[in-house]
Protein backbone atom coordinates (compact mmCIF):
# COMPACT_ATOMS: atom_id res chain seq x y z
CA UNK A 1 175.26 71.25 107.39
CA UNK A 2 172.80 71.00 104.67
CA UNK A 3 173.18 69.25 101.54
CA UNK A 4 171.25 68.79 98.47
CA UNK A 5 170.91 68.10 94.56
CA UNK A 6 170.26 70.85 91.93
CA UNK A 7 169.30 68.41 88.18
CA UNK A 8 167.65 71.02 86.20
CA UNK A 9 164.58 68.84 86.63
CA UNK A 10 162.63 69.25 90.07
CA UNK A 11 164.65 72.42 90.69
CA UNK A 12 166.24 74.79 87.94
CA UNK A 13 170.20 75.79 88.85
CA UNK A 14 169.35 79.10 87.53
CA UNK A 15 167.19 79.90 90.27
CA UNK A 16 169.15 78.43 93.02
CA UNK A 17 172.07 80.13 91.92
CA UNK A 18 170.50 83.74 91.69
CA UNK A 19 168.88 83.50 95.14
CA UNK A 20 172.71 82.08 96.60
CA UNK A 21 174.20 85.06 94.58
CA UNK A 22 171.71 87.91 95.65
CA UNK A 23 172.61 86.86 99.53
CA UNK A 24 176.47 86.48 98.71
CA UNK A 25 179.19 88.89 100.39
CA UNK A 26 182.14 86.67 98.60
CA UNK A 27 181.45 84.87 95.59
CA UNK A 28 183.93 82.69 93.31
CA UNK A 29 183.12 80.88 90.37
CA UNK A 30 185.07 78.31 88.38
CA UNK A 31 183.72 76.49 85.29
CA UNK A 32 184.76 75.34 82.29
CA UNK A 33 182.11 77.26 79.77
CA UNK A 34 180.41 80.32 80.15
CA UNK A 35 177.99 81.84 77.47
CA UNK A 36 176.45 85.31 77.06
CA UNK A 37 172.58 83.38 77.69
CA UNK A 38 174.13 81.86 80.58
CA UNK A 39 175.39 85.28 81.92
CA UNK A 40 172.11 87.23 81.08
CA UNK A 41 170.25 84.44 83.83
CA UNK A 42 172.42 85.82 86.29
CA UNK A 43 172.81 89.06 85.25
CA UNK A 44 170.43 90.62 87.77
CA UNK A 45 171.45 88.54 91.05
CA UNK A 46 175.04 89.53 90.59
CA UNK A 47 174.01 92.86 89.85
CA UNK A 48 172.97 92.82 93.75
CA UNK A 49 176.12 91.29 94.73
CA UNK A 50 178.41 93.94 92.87
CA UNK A 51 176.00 96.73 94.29
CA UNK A 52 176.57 95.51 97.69
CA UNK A 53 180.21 95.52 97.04
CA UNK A 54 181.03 91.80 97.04
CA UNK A 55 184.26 90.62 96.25
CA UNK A 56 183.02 88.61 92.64
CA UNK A 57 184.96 86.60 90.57
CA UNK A 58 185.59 84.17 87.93
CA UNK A 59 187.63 81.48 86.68
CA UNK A 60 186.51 80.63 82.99
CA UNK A 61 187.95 78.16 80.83
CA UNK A 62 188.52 78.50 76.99
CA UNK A 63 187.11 75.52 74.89
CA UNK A 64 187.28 77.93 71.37
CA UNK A 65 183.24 76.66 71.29
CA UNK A 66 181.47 76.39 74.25
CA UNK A 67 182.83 79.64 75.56
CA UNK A 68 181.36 82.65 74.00
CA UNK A 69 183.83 85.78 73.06
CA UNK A 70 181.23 88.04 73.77
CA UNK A 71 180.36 86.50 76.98
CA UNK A 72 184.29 87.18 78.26
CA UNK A 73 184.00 90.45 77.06
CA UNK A 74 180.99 91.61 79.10
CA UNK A 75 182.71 90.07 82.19
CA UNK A 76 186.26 91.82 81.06
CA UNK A 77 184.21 95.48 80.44
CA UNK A 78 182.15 94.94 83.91
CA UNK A 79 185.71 94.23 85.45
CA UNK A 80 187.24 97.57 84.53
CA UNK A 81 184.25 99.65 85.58
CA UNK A 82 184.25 97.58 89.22
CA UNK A 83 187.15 97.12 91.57
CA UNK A 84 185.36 94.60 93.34
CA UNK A 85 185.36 91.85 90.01
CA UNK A 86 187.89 89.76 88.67
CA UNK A 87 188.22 87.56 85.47
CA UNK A 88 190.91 85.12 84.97
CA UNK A 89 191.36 82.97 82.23
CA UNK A 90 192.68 79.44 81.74
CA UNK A 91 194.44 80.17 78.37
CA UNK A 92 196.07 76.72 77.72
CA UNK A 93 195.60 75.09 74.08
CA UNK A 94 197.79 72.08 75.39
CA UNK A 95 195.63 68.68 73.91
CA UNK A 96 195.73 67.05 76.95
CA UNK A 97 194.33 67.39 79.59
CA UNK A 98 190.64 69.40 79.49
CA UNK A 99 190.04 72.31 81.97
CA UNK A 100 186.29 71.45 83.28
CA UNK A 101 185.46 71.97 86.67
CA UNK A 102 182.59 73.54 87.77
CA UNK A 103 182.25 75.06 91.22
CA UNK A 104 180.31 77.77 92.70
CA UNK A 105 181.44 79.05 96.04
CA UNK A 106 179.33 81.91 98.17
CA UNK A 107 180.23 83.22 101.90
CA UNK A 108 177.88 85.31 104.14
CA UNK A 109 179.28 85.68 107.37
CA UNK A 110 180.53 82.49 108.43
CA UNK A 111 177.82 80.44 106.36
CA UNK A 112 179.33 79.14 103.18
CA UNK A 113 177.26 77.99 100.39
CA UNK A 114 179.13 75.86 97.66
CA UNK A 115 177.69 74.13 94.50
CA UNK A 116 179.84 71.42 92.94
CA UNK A 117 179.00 69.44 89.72
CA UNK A 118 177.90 69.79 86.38
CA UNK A 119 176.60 72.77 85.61
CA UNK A 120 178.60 75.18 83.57
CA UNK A 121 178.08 79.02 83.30
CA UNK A 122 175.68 78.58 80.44
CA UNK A 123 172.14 78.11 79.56
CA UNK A 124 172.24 75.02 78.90
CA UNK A 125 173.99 74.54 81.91
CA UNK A 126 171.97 76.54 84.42
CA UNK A 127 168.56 75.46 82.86
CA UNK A 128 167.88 73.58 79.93
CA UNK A 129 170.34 70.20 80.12
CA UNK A 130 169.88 67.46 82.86
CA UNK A 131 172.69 68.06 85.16
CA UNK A 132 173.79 67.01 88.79
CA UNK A 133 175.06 69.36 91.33
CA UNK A 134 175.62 69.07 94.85
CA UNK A 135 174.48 72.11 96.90
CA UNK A 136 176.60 72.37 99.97
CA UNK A 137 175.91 75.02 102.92
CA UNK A 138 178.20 74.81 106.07
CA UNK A 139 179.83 76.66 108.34
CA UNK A 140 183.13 78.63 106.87
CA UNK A 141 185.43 76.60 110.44
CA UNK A 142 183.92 72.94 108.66
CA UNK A 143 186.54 70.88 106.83
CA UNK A 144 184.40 70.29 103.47
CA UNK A 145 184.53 74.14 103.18
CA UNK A 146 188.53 74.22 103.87
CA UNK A 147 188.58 71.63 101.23
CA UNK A 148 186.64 73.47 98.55
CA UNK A 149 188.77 76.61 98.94
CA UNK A 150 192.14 74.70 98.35
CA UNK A 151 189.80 73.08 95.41
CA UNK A 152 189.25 76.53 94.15
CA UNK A 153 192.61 77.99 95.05
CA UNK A 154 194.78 75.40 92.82
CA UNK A 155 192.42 75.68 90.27
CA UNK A 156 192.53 80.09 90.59
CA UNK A 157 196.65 79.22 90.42
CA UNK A 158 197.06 77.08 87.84
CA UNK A 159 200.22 77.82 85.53
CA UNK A 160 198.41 79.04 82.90
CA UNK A 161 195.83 81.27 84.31
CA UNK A 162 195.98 84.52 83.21
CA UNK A 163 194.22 87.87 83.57
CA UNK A 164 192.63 88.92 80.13
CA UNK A 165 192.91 92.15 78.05
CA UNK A 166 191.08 93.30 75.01
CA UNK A 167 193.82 91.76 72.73
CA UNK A 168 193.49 88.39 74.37
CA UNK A 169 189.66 88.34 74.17
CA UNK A 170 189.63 89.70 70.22
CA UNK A 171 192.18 86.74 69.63
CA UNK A 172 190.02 84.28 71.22
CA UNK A 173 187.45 85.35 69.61
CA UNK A 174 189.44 84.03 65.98
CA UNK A 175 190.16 81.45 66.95
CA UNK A 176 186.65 80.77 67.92
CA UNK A 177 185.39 81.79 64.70
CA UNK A 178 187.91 79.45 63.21
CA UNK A 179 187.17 76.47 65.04
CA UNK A 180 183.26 76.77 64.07
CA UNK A 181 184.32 76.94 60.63
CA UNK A 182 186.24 73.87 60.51
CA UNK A 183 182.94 72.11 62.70
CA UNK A 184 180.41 73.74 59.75
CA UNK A 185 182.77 72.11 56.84
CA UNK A 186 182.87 68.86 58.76
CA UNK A 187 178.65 69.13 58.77
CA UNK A 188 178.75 70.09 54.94
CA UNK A 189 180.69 66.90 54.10
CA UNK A 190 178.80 64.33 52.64
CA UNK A 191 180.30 61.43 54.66
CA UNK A 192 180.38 62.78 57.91
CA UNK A 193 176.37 63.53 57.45
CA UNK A 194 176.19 59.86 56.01
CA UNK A 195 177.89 58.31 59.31
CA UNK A 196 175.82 60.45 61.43
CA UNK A 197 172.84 59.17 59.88
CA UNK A 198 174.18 55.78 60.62
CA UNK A 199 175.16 56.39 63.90
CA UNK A 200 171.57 57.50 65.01
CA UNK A 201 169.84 54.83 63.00
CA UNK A 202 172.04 52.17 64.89
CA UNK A 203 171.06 53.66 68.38
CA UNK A 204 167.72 53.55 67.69
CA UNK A 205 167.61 49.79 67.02
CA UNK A 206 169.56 49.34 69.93
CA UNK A 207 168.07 48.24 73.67
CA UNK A 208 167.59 50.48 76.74
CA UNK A 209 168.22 50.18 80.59
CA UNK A 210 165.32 47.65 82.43
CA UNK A 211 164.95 49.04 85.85
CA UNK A 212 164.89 46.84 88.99
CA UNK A 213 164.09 46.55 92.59
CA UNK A 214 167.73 47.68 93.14
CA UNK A 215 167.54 51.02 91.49
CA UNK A 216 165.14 51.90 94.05
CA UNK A 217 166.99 53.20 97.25
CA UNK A 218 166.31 55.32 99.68
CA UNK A 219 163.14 57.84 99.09
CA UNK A 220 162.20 55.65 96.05
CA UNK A 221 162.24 52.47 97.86
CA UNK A 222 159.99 54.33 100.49
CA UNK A 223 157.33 55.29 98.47
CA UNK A 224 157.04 52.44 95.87
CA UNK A 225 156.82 49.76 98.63
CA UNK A 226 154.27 52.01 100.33
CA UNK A 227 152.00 52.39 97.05
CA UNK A 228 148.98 49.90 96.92
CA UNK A 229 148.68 47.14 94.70
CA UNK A 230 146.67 48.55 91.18
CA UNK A 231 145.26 52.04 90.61
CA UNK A 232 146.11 54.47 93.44
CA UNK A 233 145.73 58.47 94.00
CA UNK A 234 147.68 60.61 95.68
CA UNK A 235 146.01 61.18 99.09
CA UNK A 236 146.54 57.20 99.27
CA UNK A 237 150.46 58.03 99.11
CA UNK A 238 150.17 60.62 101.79
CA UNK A 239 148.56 58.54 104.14
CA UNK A 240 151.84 57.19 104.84
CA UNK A 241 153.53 60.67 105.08
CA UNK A 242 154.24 59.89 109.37
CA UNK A 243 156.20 57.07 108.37
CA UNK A 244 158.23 58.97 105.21
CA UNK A 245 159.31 61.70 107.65
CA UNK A 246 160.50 59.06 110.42
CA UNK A 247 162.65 58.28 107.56
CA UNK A 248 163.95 61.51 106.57
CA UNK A 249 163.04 63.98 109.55
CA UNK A 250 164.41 66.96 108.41
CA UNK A 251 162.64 67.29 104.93
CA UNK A 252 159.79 69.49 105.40
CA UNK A 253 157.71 69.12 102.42
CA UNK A 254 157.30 65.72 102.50
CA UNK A 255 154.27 65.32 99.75
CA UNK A 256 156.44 67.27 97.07
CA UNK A 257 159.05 64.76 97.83
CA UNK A 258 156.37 62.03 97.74
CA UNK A 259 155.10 63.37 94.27
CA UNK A 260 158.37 63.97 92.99
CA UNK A 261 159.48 60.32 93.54
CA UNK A 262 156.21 59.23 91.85
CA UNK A 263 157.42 61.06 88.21
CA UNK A 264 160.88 59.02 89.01
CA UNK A 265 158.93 56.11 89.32
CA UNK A 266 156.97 56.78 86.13
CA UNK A 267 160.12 57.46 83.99
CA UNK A 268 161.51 54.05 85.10
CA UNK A 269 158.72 51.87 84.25
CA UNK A 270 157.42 50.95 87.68
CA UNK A 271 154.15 52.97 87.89
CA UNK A 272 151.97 54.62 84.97
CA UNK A 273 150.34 58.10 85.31
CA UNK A 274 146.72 57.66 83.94
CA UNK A 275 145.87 61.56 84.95
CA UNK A 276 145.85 64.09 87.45
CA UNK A 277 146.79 62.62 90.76
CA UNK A 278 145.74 59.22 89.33
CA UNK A 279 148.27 56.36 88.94
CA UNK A 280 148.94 52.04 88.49
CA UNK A 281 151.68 50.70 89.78
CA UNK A 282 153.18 47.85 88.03
């Protein structure tokens, strides 16, 4: 089993997802927003997919913003012209309770690839926002990958799932249009700008996290303790790359790890970049 975390920040979700998609013979995907951008970023890894005749399909959610009309219609036309892909919608407007998972599932053989967390179907989602995903790949007899089928199998038989038709989609697509319109009056009025304003102003004044020796665990821990005292490069970092990987054996590109940790580090105060390769720790 092999596990690891997609952010959007040391590795894009776009990119993991098209290369987990252009190898996939089953793929199912569940999420709560899906956008024509975010579509277009995948458009030519499940282009392979469908080619190769994979079974594809997906589970979208209907928000009336995040999730584009035009987006559900590409994925409704592309599901007429191939047998092999399937849209189903989660058409409740019920106020409680918010549809919003987020789950990517891919089988080759008996290798299962799954990616659970935050990442929606958009651009945003696959690129652009800071996110958190786990990337999962096991083998299809392992209990975590029983466990995300049932996941995806209550969520694919929900009461109100449904399978869309042109109608559907063109009414969604009013009510989308009418729900923006009520957001752009809101941003006309006068004294929801004003409290907006205020809002922001007050966040501005007000203090921020302090990072301490407790926030750094695990690979973070490592490396700052390791770091000499002052300025530093970053061949002095890798001198200690032996003892890193006695740590964590089965990473194999230990001085991107190394480096990565040191931006981390930056961000939370503990060392200062002064240039290429050059650092302080404080």
């Amino acid at each position: 089993m092999r596990i690891e975390i997609v952010d959007n920040v040391s590795r894009d979700m776009a990119s993991v997802l098209s290369a987990v998609i252009e190898q996939s013979m089953d793929l199912r995907i569940a999420v709560a927003f899906l956008s024509g951008r975010g579509l277009a970023m995948l458009e030519g890894s499940l282009g392979i997919a469908v080619q190769a005749g994979a079974p594809v399909e997906f589970l979208v959610g209907l928000d009336m913003r995040s999730t584009e009309p035009e987006a559900l219609k590409s994925l409704l036309d592309l599901s007429r012209k191939r047998d092999n892909v399937a849209l189903y919608c989660y058409a409740s407007l019920k106020p409680a309770g918010i549809y919003h998972p987020k789950v990517y599932l891919s089988r080759l053989g008996d290798e299962v690839t799954s990616i659970v967390g935050s990442s929606n179907l958009t651009e945003g989602g696959l690129r652009k926002n800071v996110e958190v995903n786990v990337l999962i790949e096991a083998d299809v007899r392992d209990e975590i990958v029983s466990d995300l089928y049932s996941v995806y199998n209550r969520l694919k038989f929900l009461p109100d799932r449904v399978v869309p038709d042109d109608e559907f989609v063109a009414l969604y697509a009013e009510l989308s249009e009418h729900e923006k319109e009520r957001e752009r009056r809101s941003l006309r009025d006068k004294g929801s700008r004003k409290l907006a304003e205020t809002f922001n102003e007050k966040a501005k004044s007000l203090g921020r996290p302090t990072a301490t020796r407790r926030d750094l665990v695990g690979w973070l821990g490592l490396v700052y303790d390791a770091l000499p005292d002052g300025e530093f490069i970053n061949t002095q970092a890798y001198e200690y790359e032996s003892e890193f990987r006695r740590h964590y054996p089965e990473n194999l590109n230990v001085r991107a790890k190394v480096r990565q940790q040191l931006q981390i580090l930056r961000d939370m105060g503990f060392v200062e970049h002064l240039g290429v390769g050059r650092w302080r720790k404080l």
